[in-house]
PDB file of N, CA and C in Angstrom:
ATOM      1  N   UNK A   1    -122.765-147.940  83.311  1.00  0.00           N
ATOM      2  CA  UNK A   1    -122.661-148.513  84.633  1.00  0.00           C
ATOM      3  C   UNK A   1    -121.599-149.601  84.612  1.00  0.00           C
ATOM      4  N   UNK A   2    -120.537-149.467  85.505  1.00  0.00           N
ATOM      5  CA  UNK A   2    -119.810-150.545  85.659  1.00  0.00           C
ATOM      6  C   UNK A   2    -119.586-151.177  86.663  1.00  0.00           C
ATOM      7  N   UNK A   3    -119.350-152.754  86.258  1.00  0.00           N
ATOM      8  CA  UNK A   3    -119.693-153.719  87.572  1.00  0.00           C
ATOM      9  C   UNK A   3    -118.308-153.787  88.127  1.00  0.00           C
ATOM     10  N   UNK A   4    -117.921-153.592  89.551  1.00  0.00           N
ATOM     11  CA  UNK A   4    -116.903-153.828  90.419  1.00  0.00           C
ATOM     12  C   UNK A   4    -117.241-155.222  90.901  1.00  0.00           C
ATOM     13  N   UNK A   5    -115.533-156.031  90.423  1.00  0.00           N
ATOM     14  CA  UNK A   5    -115.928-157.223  90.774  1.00  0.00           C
ATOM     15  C   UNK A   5    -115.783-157.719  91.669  1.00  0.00           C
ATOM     16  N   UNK A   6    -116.265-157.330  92.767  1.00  0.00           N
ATOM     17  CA  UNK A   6    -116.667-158.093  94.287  1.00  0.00           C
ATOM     18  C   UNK A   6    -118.082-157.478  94.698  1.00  0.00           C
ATOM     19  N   UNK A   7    -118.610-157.266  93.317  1.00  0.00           N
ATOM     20  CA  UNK A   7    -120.465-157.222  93.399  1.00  0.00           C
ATOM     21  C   UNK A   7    -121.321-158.024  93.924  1.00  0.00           C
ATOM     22  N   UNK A   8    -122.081-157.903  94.187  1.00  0.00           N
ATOM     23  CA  UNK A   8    -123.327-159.099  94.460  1.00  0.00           C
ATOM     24  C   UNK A   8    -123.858-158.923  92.545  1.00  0.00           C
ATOM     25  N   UNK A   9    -123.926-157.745  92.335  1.00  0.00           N
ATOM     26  CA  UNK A   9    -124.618-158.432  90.887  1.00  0.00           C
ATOM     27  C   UNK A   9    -123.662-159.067  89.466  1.00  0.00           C
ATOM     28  N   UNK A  10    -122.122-158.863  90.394  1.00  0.00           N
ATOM     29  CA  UNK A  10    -121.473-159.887  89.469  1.00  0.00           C
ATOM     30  C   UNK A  10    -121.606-161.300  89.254  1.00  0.00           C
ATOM     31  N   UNK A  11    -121.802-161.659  91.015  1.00  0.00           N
ATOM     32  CA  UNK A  11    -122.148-162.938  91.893  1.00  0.00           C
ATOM     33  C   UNK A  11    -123.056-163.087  91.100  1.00  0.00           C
ATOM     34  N   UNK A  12    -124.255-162.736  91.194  1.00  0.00           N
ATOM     35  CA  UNK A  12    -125.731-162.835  90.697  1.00  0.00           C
ATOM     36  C   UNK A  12    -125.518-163.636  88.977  1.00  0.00           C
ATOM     37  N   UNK A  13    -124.872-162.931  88.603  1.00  0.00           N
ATOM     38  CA  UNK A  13    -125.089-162.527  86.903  1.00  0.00           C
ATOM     39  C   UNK A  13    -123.945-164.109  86.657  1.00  0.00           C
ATOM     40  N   UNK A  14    -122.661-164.654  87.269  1.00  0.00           N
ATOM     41  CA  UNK A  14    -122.266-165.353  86.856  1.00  0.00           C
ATOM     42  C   UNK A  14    -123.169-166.875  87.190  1.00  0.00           C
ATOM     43  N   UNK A  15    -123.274-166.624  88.589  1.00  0.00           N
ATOM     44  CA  UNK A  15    -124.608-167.778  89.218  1.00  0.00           C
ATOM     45  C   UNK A  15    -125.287-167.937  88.368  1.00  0.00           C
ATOM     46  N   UNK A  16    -126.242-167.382  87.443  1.00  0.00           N
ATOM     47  CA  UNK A  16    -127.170-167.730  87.214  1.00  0.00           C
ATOM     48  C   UNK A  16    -126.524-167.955  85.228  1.00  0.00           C
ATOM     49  N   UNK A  17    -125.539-167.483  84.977  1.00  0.00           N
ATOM     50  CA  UNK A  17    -124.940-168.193  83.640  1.00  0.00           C
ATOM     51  C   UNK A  17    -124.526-169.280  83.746  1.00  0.00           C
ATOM     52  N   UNK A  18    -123.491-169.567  85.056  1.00  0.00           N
ATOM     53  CA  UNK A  18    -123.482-171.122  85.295  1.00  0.00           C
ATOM     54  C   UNK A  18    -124.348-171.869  85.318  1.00  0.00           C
ATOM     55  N   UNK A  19    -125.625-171.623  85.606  1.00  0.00           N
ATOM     56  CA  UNK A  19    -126.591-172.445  85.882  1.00  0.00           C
ATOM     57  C   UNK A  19    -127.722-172.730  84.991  1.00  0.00           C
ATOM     58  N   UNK A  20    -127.497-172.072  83.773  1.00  0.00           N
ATOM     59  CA  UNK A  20    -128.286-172.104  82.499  1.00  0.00           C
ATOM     60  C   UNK A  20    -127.991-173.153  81.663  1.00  0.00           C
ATOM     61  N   UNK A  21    -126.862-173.864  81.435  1.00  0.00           N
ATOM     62  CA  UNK A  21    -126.487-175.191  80.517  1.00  0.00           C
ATOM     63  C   UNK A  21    -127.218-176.491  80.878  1.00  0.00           C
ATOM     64  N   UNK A  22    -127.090-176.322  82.329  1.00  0.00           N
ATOM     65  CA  UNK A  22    -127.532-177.728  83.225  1.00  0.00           C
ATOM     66  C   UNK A  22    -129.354-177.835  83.381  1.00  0.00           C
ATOM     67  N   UNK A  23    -129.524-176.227  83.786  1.00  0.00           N
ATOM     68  CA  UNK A  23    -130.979-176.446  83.715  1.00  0.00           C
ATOM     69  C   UNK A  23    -131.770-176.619  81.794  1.00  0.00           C
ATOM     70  N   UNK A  24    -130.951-175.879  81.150  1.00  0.00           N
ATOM     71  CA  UNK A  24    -131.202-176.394  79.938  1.00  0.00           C
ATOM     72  C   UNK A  24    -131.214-178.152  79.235  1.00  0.00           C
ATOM     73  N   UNK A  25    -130.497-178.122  80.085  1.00  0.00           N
ATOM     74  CA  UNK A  25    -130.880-180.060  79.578  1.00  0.00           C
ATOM     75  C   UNK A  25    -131.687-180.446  80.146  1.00  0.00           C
ATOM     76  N   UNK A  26    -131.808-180.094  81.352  1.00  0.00           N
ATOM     77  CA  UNK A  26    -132.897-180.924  82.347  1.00  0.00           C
ATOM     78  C   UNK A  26    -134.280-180.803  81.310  1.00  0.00           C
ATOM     79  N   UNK A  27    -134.505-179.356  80.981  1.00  0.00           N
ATOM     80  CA  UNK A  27    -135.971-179.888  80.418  1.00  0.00           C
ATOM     81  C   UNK A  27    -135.765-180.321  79.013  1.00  0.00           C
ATOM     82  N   UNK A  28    -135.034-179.613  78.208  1.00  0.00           N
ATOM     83  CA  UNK A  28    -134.797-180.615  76.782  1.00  0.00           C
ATOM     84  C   UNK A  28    -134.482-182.070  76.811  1.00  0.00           C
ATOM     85  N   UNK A  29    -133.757-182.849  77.580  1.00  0.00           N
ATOM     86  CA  UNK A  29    -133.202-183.967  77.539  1.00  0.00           C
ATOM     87  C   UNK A  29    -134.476-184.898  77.464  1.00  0.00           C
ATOM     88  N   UNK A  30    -135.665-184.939  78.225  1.00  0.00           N
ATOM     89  CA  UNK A  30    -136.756-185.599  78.290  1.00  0.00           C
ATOM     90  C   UNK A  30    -137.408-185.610  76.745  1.00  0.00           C
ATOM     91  N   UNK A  31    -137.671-184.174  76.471  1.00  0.00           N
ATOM     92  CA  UNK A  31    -138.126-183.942  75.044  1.00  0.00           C
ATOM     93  C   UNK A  31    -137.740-184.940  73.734  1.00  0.00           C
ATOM     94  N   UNK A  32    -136.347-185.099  73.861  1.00  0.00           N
ATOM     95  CA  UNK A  32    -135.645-185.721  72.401  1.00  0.00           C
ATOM     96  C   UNK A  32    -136.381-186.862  72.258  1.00  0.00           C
ATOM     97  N   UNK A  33    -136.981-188.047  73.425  1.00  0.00           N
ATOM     98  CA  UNK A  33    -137.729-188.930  72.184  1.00  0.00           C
ATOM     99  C   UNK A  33    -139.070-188.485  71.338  1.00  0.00           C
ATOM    100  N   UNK A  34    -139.726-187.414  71.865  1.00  0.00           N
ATOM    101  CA  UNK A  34    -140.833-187.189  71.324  1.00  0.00           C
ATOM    102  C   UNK A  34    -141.030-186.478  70.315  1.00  0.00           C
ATOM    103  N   UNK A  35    -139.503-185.511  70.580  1.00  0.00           N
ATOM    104  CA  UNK A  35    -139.110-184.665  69.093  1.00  0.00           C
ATOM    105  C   UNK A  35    -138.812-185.914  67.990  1.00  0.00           C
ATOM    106  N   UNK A  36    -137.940-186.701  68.129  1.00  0.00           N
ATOM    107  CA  UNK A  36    -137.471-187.359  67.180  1.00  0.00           C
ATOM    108  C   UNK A  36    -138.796-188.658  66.710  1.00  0.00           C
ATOM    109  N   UNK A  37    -139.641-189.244  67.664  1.00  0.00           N
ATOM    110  CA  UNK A  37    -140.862-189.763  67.022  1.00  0.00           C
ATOM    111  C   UNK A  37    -141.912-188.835  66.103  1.00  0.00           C
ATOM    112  N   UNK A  38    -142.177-187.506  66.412  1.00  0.00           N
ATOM    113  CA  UNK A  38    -142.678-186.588  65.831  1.00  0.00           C
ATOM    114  C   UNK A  38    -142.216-186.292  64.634  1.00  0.00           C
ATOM    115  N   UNK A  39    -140.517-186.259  64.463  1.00  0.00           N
ATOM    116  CA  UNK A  39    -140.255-185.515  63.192  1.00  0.00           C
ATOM    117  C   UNK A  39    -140.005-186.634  62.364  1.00  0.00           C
ATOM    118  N   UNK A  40    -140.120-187.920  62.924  1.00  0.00           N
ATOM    119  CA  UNK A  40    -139.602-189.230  62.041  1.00  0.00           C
ATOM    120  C   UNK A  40    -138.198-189.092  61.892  1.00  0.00           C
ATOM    121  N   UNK A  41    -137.263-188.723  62.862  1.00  0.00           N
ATOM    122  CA  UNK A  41    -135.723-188.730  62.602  1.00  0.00           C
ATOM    123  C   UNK A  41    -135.205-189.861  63.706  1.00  0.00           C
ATOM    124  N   UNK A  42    -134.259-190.268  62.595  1.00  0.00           N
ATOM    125  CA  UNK A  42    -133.538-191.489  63.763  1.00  0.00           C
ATOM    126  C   UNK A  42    -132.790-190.933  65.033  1.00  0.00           C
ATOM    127  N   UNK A  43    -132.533-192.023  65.701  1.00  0.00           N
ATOM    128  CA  UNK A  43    -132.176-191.510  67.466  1.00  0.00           C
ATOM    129  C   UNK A  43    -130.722-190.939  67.243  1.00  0.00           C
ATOM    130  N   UNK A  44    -129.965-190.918  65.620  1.00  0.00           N
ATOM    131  CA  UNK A  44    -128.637-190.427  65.826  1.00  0.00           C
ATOM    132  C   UNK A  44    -128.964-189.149  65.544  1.00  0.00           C
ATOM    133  N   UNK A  45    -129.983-188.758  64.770  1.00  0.00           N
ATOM    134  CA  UNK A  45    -129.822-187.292  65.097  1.00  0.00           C
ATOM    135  C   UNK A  45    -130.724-186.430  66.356  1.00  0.00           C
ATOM    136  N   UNK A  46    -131.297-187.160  66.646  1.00  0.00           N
ATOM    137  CA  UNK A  46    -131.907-186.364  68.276  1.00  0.00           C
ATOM    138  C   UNK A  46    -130.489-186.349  68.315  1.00  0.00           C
ATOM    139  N   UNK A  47    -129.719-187.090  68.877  1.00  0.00           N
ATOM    140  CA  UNK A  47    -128.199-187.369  69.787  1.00  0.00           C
ATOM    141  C   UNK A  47    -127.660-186.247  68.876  1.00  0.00           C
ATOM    142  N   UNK A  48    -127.368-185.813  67.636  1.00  0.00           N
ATOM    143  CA  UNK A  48    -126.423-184.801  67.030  1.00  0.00           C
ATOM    144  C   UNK A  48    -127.091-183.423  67.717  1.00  0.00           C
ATOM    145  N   UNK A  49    -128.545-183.104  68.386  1.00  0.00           N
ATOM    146  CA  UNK A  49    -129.159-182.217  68.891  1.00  0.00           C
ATOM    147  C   UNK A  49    -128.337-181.655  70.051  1.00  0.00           C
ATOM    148  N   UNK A  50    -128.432-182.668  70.887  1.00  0.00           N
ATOM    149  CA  UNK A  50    -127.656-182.276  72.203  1.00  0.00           C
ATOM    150  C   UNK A  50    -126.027-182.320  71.885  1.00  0.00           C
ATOM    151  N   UNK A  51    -125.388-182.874  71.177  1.00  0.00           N
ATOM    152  CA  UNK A  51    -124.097-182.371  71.165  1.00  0.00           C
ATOM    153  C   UNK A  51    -123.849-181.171  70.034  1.00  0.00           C
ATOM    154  N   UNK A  52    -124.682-180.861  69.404  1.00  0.00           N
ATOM    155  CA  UNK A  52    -124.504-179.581  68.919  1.00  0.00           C
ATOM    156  C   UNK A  52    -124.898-178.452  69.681  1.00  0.00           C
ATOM    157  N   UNK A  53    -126.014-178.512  71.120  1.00  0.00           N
ATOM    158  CA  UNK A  53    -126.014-177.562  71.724  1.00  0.00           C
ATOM    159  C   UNK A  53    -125.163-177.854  72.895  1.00  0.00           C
ATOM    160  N   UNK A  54    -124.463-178.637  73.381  1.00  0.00           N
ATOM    161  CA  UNK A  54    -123.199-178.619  74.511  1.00  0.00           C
ATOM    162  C   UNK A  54    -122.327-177.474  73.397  1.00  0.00           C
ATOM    163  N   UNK A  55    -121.858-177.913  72.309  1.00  0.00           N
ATOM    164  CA  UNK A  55    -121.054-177.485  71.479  1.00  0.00           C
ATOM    165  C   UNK A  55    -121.196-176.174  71.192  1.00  0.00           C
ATOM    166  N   UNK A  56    -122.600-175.687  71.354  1.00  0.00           N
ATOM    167  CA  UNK A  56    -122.920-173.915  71.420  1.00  0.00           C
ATOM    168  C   UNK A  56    -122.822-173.662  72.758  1.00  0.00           C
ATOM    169  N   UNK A  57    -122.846-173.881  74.174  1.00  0.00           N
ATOM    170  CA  UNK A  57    -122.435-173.681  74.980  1.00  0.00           C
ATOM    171  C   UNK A  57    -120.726-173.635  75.355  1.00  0.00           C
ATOM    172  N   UNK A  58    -120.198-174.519  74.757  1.00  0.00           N
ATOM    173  CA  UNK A  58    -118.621-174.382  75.203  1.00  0.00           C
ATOM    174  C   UNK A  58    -118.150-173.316  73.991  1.00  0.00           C
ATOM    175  N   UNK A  59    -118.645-173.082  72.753  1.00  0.00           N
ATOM    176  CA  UNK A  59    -117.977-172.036  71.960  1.00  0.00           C
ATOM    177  C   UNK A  59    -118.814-170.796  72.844  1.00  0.00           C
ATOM    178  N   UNK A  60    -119.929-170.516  73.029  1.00  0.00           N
ATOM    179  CA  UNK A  60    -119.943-169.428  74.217  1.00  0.00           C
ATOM    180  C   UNK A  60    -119.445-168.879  74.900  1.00  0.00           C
TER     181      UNK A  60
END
């Protein structure tokens, strides 16, 4: 099956890839102090967490 690109399910399919990075922080971003009190790791590596997954998003 191939997508012609003036689809609605091209529309669909890029919409909702754009919109996976941003909603991905929203709920992780809250998480990192409780991960990092839990695992006993200092606040620089919560912080190496989220820029290693921006960093898997832009090599994506």
């Amino acid at each position: 099956m191939q997508i012609q690109p003036n689809s609605l399910g091209l529309t669909l399919l890029l919409g909702t890839l754009a919109a996976l990075p941003p909603l991905a922080i929203d709920v992780g971003l809250p998480a990192l102090a409780v991960l990092g009190t839990s695992l006993n790791a200092p606040p620089a590596a919560t912080g190496l967490t989220l820029t290693l997954f921006m960093a898997g998003f832009a090599i994506a």
